[in-house]
N, C-alpha and C. Protein backbone atom coordinates (compact mmCIF):
# COMPACT_ATOMS: atom_id res chain seq x y z
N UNK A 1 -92.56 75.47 46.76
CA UNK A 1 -92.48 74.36 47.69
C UNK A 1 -91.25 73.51 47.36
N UNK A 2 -90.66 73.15 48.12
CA UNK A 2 -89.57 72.24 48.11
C UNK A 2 -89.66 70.88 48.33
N UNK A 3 -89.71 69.92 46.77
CA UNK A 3 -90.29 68.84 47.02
C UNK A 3 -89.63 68.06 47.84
N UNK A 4 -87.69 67.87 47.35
CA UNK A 4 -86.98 67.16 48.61
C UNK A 4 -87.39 66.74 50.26
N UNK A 5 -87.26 68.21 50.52
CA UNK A 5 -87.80 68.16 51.86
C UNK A 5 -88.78 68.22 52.47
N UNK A 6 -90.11 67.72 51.28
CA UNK A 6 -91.44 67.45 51.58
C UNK A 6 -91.27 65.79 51.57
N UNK A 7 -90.45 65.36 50.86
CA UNK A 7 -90.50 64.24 50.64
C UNK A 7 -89.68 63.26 51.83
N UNK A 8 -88.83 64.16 52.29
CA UNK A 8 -87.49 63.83 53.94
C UNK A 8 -89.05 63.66 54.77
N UNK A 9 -89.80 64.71 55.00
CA UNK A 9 -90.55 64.59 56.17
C UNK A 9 -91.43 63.70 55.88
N UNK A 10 -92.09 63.12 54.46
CA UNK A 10 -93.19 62.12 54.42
C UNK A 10 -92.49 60.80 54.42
N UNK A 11 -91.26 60.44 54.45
CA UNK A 11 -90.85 59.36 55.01
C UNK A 11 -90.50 59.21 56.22
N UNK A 12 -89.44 60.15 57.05
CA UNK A 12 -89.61 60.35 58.62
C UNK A 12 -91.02 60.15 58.99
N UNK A 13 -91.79 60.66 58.71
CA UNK A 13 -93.23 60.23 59.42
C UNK A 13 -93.65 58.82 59.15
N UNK A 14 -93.41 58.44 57.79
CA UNK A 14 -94.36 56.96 57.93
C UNK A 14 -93.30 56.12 58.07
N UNK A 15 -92.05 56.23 58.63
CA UNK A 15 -91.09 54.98 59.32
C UNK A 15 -91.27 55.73 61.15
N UNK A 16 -92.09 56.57 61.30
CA UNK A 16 -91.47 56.66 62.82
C UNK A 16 -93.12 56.06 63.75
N UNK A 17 -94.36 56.29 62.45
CA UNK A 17 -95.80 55.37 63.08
C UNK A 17 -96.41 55.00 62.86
N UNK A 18 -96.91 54.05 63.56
CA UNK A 18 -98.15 52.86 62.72
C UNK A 18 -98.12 53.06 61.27
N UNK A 19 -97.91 51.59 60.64
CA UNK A 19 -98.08 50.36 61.25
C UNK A 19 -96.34 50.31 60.65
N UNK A 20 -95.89 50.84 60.45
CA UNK A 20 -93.79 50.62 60.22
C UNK A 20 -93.27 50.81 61.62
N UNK A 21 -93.63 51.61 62.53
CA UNK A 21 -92.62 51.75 63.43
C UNK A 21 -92.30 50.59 63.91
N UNK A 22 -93.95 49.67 64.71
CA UNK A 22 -94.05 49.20 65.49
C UNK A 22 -93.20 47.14 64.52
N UNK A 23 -93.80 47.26 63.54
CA UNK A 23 -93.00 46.83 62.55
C UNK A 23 -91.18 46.07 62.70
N UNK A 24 -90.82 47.50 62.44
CA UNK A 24 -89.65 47.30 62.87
C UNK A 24 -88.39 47.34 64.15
N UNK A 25 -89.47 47.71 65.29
CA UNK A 25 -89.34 48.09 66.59
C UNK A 25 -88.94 46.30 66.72
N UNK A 26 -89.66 45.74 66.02
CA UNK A 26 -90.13 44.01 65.98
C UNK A 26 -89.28 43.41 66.34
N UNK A 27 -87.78 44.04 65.86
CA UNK A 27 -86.41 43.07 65.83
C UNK A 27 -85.68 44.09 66.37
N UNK A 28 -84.38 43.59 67.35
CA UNK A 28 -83.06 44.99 67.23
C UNK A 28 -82.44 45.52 66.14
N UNK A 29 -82.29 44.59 65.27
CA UNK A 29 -81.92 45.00 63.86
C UNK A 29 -82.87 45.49 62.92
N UNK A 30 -83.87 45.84 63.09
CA UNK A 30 -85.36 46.42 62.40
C UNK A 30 -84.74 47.77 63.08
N UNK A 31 -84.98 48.19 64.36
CA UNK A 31 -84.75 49.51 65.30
C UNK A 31 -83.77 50.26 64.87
N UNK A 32 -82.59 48.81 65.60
CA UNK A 32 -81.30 50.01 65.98
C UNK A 32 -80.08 49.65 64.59
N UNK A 33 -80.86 49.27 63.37
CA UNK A 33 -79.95 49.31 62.59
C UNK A 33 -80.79 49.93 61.64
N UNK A 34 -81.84 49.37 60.78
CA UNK A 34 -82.44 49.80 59.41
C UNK A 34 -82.99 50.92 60.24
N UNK A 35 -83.99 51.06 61.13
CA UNK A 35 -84.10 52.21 61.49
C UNK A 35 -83.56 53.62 61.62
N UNK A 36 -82.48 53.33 62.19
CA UNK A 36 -82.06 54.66 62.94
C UNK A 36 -81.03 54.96 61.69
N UNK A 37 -80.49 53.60 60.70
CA UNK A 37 -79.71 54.70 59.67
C UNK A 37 -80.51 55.22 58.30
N UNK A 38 -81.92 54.19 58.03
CA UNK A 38 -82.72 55.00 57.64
C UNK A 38 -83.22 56.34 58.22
N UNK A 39 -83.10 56.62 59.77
CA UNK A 39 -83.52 58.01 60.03
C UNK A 39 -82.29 59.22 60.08
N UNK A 40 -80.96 58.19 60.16
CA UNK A 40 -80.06 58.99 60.03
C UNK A 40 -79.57 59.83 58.45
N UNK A 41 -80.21 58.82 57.02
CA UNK A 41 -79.93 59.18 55.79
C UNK A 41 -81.06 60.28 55.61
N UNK A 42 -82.01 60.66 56.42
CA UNK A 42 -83.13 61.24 56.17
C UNK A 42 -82.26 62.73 56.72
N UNK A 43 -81.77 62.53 57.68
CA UNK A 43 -81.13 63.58 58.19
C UNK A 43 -79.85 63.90 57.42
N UNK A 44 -78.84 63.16 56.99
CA UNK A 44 -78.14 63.56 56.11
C UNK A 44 -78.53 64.47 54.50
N UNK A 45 -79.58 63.71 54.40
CA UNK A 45 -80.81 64.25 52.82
C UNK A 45 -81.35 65.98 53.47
N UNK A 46 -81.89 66.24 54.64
CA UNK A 46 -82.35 67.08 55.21
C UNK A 46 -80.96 67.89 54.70
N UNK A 47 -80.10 67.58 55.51
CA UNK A 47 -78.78 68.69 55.16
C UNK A 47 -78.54 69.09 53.93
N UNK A 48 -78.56 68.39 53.27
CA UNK A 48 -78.38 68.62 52.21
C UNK A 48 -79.35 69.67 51.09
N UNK A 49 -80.40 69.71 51.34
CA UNK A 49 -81.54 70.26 51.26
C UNK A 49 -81.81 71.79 51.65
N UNK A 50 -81.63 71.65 53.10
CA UNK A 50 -82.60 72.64 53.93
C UNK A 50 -80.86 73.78 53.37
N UNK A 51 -81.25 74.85 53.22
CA UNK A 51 -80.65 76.28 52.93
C UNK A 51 -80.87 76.85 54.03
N UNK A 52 -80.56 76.37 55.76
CA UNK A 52 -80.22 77.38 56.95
C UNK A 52 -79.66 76.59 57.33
N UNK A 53 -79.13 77.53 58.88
CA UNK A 53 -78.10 76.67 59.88
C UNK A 53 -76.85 76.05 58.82
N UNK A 54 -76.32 76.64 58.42
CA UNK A 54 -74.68 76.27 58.42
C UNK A 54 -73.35 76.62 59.47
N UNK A 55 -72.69 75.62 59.37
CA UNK A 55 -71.60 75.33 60.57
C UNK A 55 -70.17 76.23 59.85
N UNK A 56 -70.51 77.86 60.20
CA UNK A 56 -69.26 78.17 59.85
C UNK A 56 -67.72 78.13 60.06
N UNK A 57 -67.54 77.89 61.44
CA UNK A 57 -66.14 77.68 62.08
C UNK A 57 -66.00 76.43 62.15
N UNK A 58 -64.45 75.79 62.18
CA UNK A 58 -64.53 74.52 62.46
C UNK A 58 -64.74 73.90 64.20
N UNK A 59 -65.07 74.56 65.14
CA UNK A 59 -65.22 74.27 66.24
C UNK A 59 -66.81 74.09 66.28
N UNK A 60 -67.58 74.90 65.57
CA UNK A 60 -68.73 74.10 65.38
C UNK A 60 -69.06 73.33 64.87
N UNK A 61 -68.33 72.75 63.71
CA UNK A 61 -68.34 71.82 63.00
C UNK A 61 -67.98 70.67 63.89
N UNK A 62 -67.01 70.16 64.75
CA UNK A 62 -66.06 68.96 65.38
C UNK A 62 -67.74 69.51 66.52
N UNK A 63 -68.13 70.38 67.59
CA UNK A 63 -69.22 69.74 68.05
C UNK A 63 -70.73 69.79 67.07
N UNK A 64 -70.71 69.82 66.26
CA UNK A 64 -71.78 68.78 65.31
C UNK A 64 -71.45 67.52 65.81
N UNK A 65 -69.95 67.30 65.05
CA UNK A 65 -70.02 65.91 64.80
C UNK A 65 -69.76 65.12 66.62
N UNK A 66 -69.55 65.53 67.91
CA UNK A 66 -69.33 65.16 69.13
C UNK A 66 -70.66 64.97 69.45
N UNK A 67 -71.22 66.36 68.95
CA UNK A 67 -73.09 65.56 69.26
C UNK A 67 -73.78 64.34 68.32
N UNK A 68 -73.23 64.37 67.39
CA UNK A 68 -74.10 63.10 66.78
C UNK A 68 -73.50 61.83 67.12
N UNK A 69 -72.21 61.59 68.05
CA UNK A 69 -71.19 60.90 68.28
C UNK A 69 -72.30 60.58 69.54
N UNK A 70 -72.33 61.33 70.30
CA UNK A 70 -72.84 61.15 71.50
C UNK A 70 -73.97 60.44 71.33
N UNK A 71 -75.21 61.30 70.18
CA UNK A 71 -76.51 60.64 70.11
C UNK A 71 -76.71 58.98 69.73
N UNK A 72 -75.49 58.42 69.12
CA UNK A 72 -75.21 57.09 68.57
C UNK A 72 -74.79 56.36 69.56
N UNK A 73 -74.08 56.94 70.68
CA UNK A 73 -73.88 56.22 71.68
C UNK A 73 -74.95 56.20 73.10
N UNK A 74 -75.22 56.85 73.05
CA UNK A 74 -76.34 57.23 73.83
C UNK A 74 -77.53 56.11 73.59
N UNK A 75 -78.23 56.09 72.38
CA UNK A 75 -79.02 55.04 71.55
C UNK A 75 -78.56 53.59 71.29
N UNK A 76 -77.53 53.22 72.20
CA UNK A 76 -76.20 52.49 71.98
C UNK A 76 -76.58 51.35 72.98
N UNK A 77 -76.50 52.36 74.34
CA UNK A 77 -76.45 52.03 75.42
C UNK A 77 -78.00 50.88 75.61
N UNK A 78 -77.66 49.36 76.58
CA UNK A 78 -79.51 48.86 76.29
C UNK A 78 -80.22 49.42 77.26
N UNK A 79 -80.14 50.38 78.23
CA UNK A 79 -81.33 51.02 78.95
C UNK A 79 -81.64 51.74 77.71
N UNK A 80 -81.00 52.85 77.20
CA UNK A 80 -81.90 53.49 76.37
C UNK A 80 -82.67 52.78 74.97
N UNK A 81 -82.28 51.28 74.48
CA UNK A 81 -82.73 51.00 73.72
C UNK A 81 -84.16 50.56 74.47
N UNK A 82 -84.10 49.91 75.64
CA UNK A 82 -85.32 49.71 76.45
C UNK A 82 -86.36 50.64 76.76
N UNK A 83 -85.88 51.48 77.55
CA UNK A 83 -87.01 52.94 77.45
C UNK A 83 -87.47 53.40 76.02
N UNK A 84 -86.91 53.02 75.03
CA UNK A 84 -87.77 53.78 73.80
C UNK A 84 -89.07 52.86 73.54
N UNK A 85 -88.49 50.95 74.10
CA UNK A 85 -89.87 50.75 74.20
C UNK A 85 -90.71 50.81 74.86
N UNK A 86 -90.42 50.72 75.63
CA UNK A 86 -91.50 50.92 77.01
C UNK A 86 -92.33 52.10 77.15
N UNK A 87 -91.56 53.77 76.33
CA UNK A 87 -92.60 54.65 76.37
C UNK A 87 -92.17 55.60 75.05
N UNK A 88 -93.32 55.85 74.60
CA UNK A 88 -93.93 55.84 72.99
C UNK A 88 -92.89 57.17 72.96
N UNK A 89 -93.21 58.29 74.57
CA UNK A 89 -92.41 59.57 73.76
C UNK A 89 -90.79 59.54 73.60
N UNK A 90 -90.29 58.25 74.21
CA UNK A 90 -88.81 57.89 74.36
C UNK A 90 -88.59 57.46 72.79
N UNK A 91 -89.55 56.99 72.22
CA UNK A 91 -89.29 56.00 71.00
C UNK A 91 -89.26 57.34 69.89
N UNK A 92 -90.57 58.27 70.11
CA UNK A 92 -90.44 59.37 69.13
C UNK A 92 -88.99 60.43 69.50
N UNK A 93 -88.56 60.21 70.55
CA UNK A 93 -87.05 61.09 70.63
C UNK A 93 -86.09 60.48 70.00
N UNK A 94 -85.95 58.80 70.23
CA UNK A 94 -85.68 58.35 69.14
C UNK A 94 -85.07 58.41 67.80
N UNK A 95 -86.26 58.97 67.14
CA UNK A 95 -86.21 58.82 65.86
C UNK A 95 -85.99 60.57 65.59
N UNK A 96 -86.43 61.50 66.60
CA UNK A 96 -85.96 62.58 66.17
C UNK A 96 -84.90 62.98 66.16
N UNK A 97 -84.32 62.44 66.99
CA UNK A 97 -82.35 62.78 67.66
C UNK A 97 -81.66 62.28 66.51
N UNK A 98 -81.93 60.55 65.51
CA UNK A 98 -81.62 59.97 64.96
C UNK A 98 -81.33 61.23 63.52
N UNK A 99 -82.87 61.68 63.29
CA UNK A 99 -82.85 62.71 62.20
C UNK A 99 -81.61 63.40 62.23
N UNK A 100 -81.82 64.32 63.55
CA UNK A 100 -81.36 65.53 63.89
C UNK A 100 -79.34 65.14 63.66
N UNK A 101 -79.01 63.59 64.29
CA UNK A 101 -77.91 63.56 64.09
C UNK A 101 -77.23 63.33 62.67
N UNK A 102 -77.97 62.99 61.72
CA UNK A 102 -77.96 62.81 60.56
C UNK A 102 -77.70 64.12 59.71
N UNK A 103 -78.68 65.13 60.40
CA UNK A 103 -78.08 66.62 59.96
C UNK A 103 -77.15 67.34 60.12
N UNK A 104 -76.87 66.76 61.24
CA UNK A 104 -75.72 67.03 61.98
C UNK A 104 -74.51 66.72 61.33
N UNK A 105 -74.12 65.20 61.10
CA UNK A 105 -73.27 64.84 60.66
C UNK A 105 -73.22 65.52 59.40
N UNK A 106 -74.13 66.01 58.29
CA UNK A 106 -73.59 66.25 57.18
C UNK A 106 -73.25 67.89 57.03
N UNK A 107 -73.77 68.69 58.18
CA UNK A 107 -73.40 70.28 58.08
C UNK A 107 -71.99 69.75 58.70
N UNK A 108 -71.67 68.84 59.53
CA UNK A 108 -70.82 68.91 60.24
C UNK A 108 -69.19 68.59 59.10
N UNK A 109 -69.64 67.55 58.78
CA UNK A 109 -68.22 66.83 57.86
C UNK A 109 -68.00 67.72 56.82
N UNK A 110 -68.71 68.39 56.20
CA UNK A 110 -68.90 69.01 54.41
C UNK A 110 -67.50 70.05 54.71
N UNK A 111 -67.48 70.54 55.76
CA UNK A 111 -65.85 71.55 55.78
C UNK A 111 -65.02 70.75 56.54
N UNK A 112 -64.77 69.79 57.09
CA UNK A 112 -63.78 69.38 57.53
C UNK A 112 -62.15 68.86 56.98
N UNK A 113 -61.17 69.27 57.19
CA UNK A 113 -60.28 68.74 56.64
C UNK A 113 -60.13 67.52 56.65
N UNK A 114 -59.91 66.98 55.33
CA UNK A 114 -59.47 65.45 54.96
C UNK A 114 -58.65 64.31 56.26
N UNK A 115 -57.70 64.74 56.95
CA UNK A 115 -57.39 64.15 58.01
C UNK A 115 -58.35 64.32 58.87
N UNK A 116 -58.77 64.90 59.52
CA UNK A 116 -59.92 65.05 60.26
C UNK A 116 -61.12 64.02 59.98
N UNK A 117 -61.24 63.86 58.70
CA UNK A 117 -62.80 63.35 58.46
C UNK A 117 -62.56 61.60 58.25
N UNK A 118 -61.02 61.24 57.81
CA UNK A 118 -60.26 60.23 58.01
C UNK A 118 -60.30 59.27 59.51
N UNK A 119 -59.59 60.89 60.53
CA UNK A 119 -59.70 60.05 61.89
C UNK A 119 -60.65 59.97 62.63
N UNK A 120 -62.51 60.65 61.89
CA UNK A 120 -63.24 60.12 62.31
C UNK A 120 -63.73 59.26 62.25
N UNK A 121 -63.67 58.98 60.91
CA UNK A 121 -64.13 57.51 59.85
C UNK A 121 -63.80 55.93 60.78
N UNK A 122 -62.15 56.55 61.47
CA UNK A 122 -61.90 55.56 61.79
C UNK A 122 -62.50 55.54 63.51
N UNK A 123 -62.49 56.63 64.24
CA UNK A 123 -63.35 56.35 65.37
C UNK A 123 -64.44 55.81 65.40
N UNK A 124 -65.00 55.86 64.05
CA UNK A 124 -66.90 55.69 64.64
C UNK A 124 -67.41 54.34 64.06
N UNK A 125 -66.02 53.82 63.25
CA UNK A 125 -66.30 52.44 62.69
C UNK A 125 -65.64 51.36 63.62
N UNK A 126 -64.52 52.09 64.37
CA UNK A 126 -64.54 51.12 65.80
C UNK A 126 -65.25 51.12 67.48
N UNK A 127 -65.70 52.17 66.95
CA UNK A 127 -66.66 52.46 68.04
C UNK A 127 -68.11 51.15 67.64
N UNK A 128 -68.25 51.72 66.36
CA UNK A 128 -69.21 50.42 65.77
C UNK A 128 -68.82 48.62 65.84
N UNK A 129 -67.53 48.79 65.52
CA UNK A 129 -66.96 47.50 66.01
C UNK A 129 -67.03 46.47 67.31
N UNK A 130 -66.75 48.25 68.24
CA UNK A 130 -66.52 47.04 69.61
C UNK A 130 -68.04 47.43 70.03
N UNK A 131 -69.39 47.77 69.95
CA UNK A 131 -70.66 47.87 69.87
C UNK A 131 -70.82 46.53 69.52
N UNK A 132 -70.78 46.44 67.82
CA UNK A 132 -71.16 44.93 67.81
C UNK A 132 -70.64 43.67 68.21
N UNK A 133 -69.27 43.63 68.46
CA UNK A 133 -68.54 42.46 69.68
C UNK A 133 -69.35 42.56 70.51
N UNK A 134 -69.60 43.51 71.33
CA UNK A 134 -70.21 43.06 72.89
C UNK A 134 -71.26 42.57 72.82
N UNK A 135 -71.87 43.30 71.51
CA UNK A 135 -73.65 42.59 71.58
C UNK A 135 -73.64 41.18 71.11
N UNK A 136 -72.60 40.73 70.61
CA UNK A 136 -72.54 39.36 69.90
C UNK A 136 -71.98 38.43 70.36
N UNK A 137 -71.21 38.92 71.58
CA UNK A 137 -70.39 37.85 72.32
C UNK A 137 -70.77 38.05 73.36
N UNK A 138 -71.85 38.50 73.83
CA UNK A 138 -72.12 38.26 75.53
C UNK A 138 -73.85 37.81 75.54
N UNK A 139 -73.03 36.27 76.55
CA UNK A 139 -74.07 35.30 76.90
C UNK A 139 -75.34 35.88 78.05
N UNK A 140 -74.93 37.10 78.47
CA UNK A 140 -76.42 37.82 79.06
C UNK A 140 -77.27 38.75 78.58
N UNK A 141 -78.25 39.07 78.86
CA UNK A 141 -79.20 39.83 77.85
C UNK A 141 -78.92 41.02 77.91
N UNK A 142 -78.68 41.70 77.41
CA UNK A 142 -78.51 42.99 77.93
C UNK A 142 -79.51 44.06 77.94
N UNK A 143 -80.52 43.91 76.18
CA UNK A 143 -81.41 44.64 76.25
C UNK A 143 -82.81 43.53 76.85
N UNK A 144 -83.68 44.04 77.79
CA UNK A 144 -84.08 43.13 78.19
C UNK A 144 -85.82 43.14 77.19
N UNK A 145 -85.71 44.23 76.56
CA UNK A 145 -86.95 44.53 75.37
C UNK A 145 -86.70 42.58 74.43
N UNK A 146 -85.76 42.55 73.90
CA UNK A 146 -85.21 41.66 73.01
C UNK A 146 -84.75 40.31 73.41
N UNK A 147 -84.50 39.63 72.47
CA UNK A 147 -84.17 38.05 73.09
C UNK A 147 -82.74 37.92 72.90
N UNK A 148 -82.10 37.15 73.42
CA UNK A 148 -80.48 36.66 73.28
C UNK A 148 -79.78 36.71 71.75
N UNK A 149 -80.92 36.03 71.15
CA UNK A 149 -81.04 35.59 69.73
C UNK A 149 -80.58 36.82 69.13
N UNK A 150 -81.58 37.94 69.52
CA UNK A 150 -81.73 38.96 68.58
C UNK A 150 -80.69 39.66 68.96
N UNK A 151 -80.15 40.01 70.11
CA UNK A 151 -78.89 41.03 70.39
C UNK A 151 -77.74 40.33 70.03
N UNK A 152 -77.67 39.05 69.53
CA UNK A 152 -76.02 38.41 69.02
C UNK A 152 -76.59 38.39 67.27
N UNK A 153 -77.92 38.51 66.86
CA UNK A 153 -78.40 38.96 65.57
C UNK A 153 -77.19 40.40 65.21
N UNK A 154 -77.99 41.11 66.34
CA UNK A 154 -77.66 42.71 66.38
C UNK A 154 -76.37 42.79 65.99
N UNK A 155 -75.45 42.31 66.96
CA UNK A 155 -74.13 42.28 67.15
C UNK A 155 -73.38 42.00 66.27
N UNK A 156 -73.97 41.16 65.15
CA UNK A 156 -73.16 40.64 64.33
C UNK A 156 -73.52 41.46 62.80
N UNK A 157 -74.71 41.88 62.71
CA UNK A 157 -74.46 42.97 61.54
C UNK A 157 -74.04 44.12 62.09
N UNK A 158 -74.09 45.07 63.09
CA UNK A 158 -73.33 46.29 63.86
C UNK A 158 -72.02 45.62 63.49
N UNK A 159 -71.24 44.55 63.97
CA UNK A 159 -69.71 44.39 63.04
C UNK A 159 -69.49 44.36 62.15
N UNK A 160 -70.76 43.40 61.38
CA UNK A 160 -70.42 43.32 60.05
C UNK A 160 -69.82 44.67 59.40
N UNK A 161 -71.27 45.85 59.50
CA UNK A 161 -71.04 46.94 58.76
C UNK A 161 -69.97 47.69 59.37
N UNK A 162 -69.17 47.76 60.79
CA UNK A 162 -68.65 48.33 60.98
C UNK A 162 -66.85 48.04 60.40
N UNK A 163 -66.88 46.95 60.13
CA UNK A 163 -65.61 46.01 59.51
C UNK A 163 -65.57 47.01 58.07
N UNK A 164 -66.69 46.91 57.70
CA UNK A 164 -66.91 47.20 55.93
C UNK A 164 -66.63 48.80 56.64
N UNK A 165 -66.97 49.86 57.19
CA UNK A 165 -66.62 51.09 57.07
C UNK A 165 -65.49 51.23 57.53
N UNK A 166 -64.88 50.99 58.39
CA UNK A 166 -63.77 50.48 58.65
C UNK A 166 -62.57 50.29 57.46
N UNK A 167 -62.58 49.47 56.88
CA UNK A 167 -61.56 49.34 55.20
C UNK A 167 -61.93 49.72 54.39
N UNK A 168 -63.47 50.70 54.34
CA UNK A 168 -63.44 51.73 53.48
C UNK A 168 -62.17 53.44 54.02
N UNK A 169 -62.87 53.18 54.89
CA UNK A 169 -62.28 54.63 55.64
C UNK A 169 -60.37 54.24 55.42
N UNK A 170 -60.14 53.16 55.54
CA UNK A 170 -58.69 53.03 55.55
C UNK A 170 -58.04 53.16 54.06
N UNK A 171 -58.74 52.57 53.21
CA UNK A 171 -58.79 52.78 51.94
C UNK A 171 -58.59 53.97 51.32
N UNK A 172 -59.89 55.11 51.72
CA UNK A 172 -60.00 56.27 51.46
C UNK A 172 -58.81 57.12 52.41
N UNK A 173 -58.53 56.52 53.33
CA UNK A 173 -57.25 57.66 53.89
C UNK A 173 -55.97 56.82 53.10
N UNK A 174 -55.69 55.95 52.51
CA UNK A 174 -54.63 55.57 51.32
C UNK A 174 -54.81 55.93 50.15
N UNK A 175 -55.91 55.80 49.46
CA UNK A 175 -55.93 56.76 48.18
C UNK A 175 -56.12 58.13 47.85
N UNK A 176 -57.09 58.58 49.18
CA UNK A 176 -57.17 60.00 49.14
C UNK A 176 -56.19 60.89 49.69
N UNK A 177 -55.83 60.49 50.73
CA UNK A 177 -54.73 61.15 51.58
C UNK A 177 -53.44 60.74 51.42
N UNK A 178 -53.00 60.01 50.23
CA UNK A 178 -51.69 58.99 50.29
C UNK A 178 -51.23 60.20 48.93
N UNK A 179 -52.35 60.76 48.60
CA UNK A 179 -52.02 61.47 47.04
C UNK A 179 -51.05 62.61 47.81
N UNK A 180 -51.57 63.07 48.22
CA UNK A 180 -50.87 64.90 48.81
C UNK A 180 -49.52 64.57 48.36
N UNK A 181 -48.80 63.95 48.83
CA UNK A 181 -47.54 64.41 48.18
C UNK A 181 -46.99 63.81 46.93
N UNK A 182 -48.15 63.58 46.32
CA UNK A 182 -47.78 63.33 45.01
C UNK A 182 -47.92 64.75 44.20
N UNK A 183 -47.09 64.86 42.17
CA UNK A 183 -47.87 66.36 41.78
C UNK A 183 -48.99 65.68 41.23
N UNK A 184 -49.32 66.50 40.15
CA UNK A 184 -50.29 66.19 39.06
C UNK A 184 -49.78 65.98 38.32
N UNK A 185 -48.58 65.30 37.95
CA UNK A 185 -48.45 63.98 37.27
C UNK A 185 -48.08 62.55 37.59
N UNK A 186 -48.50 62.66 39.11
CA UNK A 186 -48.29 61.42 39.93
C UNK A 186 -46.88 61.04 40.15
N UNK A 187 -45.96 62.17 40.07
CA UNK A 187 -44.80 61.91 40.81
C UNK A 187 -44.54 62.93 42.41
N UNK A 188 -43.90 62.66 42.46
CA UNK A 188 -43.74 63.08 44.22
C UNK A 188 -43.41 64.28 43.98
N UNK A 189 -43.47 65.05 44.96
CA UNK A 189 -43.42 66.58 44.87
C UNK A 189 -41.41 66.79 45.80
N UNK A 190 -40.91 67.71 45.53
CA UNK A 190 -39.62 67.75 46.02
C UNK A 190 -39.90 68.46 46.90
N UNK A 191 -38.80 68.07 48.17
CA UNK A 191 -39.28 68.85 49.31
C UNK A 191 -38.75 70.38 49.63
């Protein structure tokens, strides 16, 4: 038996029902933040784990990562944050897509070339960026599940963290990617 991934599915289950879901369904930032990247690390852990389905070419790899791109935006959007409450099997797709993109992302990135995984870093932390601007600077409701309060709540940790991945990712494409043309003794390589 494989305890890891006995242990991925006994937390996916008791964050996705009674009495946690509904819990953290409570707030937008309960849902569509601790939630879904707690269900997304469950899915990253899954990858890591499960020994099938590997992404051998890199064209399956870039749509891994277009589908989990999609599923974040998709879950993004406030009709769909609305329909997950309003009906229970919207809320359990939810949390499964959330998984599923989480697996996704990590069969997906593990072969990608360093530039590549750079200029995603930086797509999906401004994608996260202008996500949390809109939710934080607009005076109408958008999700109508939630209160004003809570979607400029939302808005403002969705930037927060997206600021912070953001100058990580820039960081890591200056120290990691700034090396290449250095040798291994940290002088420049001749051309």
């Amino acid at each position: 038996m494989n305890i890891p991934l006995l242990l991925i599915a006994i937390l996916f289950i008791l964050t996705s029902v009674p009495p946690t879901d509904p819990l953290l369904d409570g707030s937008m930032v309960g849902k569509a933040v601790l939630q879904q990247f707690l269900h997304i690390g469950l899915g990253l852990l899954l990858g890591r784990y499960w020994k099938r389905f590997y992404f051998k070419k890199g064209y399956q790899r870039a749509s891994g990562l277009i589908t989990f791109t999609f599923l974040i935006v998709f879950w993004s959007i406030p009709i769909s944050v609305d329909l997950s409450e309003v009906h229970e099997w919207m809320d359990q797709l939810y949390h499964v897509s959330m998984l599923l993109g989480g697996f996704l992302l990590h069969r997906s990135f593990k072969g990608l070339p360093d530039v590549f995984r750079g200029a995603y870093g930086l797509l999906f932390s401004s994608m996260l960026i202008s996500t949390g601007y809109v939710y934080k600077t607009k005076s109408v409701l958008l999700c109508s599940t939630y209160s004003l309060e809570d979607q400029h709540t939302y808005g403002r940790v969705v930037l927060f963290f997206g600021g912070i991945l953001y100058v990580a990712t820039v960081l890591w494409i200056i120290f990691k990617l700034g090396r290449r043309g250095e040798g291994r003794d940290g002088r420049p390589l001749s051309p």
